[in-house]
Every structure is written in C-alpha cells, then in structure tokens.
N, C-alpha and C. Protein backbone atom coordinates (compact mmCIF):
# COMPACT_ATOMS: atom_id res chain seq x y z
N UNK A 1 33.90 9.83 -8.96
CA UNK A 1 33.34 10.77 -9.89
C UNK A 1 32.07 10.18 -10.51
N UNK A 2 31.27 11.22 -10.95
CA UNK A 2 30.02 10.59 -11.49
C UNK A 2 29.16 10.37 -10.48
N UNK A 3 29.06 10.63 -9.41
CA UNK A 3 27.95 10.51 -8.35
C UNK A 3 26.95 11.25 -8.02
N UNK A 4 27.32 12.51 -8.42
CA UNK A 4 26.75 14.03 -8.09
C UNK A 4 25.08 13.39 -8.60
N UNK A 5 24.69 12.63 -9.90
CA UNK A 5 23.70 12.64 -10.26
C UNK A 5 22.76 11.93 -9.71
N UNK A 6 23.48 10.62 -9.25
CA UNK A 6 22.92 9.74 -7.99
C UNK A 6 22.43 9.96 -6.66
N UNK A 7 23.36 11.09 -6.05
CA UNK A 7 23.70 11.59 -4.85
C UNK A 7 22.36 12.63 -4.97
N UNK A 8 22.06 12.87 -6.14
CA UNK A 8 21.11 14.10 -6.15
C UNK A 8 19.76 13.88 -6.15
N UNK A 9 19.43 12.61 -6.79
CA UNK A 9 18.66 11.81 -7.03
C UNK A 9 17.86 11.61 -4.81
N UNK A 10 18.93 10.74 -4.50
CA UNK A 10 18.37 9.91 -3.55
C UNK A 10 18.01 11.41 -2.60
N UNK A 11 18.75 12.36 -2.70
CA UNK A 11 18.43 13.64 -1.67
C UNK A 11 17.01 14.45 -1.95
N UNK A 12 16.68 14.21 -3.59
CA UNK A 12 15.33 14.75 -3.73
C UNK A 12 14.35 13.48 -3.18
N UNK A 13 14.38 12.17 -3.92
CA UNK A 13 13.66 11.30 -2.43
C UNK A 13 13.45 11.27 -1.40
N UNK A 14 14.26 11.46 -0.88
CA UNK A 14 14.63 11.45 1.16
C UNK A 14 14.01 13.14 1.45
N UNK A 15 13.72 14.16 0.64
CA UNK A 15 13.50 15.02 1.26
C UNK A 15 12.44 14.83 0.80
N UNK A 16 11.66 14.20 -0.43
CA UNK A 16 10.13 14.30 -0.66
C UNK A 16 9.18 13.04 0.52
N UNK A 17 10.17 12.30 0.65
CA UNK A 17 9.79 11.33 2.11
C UNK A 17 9.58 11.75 3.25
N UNK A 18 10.20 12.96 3.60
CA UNK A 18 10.33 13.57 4.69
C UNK A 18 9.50 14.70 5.10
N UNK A 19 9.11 15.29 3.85
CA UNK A 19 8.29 16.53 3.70
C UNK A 19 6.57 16.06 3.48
N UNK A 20 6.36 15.47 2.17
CA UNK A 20 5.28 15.14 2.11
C UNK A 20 4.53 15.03 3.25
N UNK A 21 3.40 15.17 3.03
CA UNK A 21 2.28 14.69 3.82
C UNK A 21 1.38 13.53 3.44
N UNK A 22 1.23 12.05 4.53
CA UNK A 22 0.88 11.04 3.93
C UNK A 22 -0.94 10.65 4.53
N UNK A 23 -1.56 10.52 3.86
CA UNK A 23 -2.64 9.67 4.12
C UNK A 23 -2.63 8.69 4.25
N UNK A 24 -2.72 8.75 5.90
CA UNK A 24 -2.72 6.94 6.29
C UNK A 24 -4.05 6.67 7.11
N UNK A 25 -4.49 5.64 6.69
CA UNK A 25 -5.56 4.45 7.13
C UNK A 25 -5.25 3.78 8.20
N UNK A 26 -4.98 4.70 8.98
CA UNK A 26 -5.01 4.03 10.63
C UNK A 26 -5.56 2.39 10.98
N UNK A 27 -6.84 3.19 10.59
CA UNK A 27 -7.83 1.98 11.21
C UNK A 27 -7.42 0.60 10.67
N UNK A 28 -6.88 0.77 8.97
CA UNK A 28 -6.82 -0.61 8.24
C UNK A 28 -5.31 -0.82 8.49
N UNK A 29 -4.61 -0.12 9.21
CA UNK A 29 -3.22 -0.14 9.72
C UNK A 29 -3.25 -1.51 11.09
N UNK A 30 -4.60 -0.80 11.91
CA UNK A 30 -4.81 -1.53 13.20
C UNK A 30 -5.37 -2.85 13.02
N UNK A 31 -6.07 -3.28 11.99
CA UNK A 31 -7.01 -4.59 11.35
C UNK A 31 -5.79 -5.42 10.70
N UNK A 32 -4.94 -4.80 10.26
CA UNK A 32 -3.46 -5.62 9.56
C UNK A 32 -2.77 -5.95 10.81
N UNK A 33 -2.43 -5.34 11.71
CA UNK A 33 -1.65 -5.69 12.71
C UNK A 33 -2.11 -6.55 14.22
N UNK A 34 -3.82 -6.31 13.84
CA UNK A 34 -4.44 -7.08 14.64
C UNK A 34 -4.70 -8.63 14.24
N UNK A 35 -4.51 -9.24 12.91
CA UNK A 35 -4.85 -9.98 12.05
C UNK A 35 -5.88 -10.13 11.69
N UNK A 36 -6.79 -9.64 11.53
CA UNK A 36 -8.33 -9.59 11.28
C UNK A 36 -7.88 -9.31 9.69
N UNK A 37 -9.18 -10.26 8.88
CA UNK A 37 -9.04 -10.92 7.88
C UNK A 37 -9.12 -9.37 6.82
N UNK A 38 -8.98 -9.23 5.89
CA UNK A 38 -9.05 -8.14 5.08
C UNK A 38 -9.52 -8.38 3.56
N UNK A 39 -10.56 -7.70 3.25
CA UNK A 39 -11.27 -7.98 1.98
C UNK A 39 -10.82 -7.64 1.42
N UNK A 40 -10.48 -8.13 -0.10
CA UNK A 40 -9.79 -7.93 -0.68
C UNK A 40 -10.69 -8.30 -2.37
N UNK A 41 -10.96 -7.62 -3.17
CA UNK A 41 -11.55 -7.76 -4.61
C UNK A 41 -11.02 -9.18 -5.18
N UNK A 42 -10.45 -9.49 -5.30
CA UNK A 42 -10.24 -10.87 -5.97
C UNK A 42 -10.67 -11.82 -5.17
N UNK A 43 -10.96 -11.58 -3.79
CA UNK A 43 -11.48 -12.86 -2.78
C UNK A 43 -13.19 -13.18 -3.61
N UNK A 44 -14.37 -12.29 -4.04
CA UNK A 44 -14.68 -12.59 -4.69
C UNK A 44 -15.12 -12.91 -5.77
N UNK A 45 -14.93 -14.35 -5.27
CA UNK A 45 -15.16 -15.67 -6.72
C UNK A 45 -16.54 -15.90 -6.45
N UNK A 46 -17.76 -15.32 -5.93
CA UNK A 46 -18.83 -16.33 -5.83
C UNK A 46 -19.81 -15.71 -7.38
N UNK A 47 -19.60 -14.51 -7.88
CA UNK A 47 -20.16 -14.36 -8.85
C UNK A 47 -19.46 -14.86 -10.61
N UNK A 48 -18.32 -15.58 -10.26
CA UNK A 48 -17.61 -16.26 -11.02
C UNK A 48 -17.68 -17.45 -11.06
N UNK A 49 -18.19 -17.84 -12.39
CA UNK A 49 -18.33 -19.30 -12.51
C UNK A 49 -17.16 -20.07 -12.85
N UNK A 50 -16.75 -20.63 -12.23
CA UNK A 50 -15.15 -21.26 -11.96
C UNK A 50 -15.23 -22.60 -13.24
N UNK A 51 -16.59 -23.31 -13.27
CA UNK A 51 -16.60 -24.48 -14.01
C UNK A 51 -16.76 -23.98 -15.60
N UNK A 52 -16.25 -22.58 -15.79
CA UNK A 52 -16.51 -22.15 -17.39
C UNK A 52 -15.33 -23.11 -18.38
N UNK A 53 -14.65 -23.52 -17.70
CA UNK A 53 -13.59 -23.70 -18.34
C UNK A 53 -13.25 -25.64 -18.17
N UNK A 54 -14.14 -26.05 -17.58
CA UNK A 54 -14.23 -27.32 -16.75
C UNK A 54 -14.12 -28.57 -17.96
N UNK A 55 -14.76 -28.04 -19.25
CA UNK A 55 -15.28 -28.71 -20.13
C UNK A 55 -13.65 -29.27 -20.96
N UNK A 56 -12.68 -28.28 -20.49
CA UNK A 56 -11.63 -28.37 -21.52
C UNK A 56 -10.33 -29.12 -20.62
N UNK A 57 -10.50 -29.56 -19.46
CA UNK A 57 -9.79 -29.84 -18.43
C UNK A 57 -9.18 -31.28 -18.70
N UNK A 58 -8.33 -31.94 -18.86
CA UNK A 58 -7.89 -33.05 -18.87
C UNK A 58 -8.53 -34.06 -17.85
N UNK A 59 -9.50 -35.23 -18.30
CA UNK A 59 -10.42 -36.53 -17.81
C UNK A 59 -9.14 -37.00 -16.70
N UNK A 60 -8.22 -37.25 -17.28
CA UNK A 60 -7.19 -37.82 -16.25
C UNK A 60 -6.43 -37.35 -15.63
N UNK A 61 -6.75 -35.79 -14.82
CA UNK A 61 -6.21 -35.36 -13.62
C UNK A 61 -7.46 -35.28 -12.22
C-alpha cells in the first residue's frame, strides 16, 4: 500500500521519456565517441592570471 503515488510518478517519467522529442547533437555525439578532444569553457585559463594569488602561497611548498 502506498505505492499508487510512486507508481504514478515513474509512469509520468517513462511516458515523458518516451514521447518527448529530443535535440540531439549528433555531430558532438560522433567527436565524444570518436575521442577527439572537446572544448570546454573552463579549459580557458590563458586570459586568467593564475599568479594573482602567488603572493599569498606558502615559501615552503
């Protein structure tokens, strides 16, 4: 007992999974599975000055 709400739950998921229509990126589907490297916003660091913080760094590491 007590399932009906659960049970109801996962059936509106599974049918919005099933129904929807998805936009997929093929191409960046085929570049992931090909391993070809993938840009990614945090890769750049070159307009980030990394030594901002250099000054406060412990001498003896």
């Amino acid at each position: 007992m007590g399932r009906g709400r659960a049970k109801a739950k996962q059936t509106k998921v599974a049918r919005d999974l099933k129904y929807r229509t998805h936009d997929t990126d093929l191409s960046a589907l085929a570049r992931e599975l090909h391993g070809e490297p993938v840009k990614r916003p945090e890769d750049d660091l070159d307009d980030v000055d990394l030594d901002k913080w250099s000054d406060y760094a412990d001498p003896r590491d």
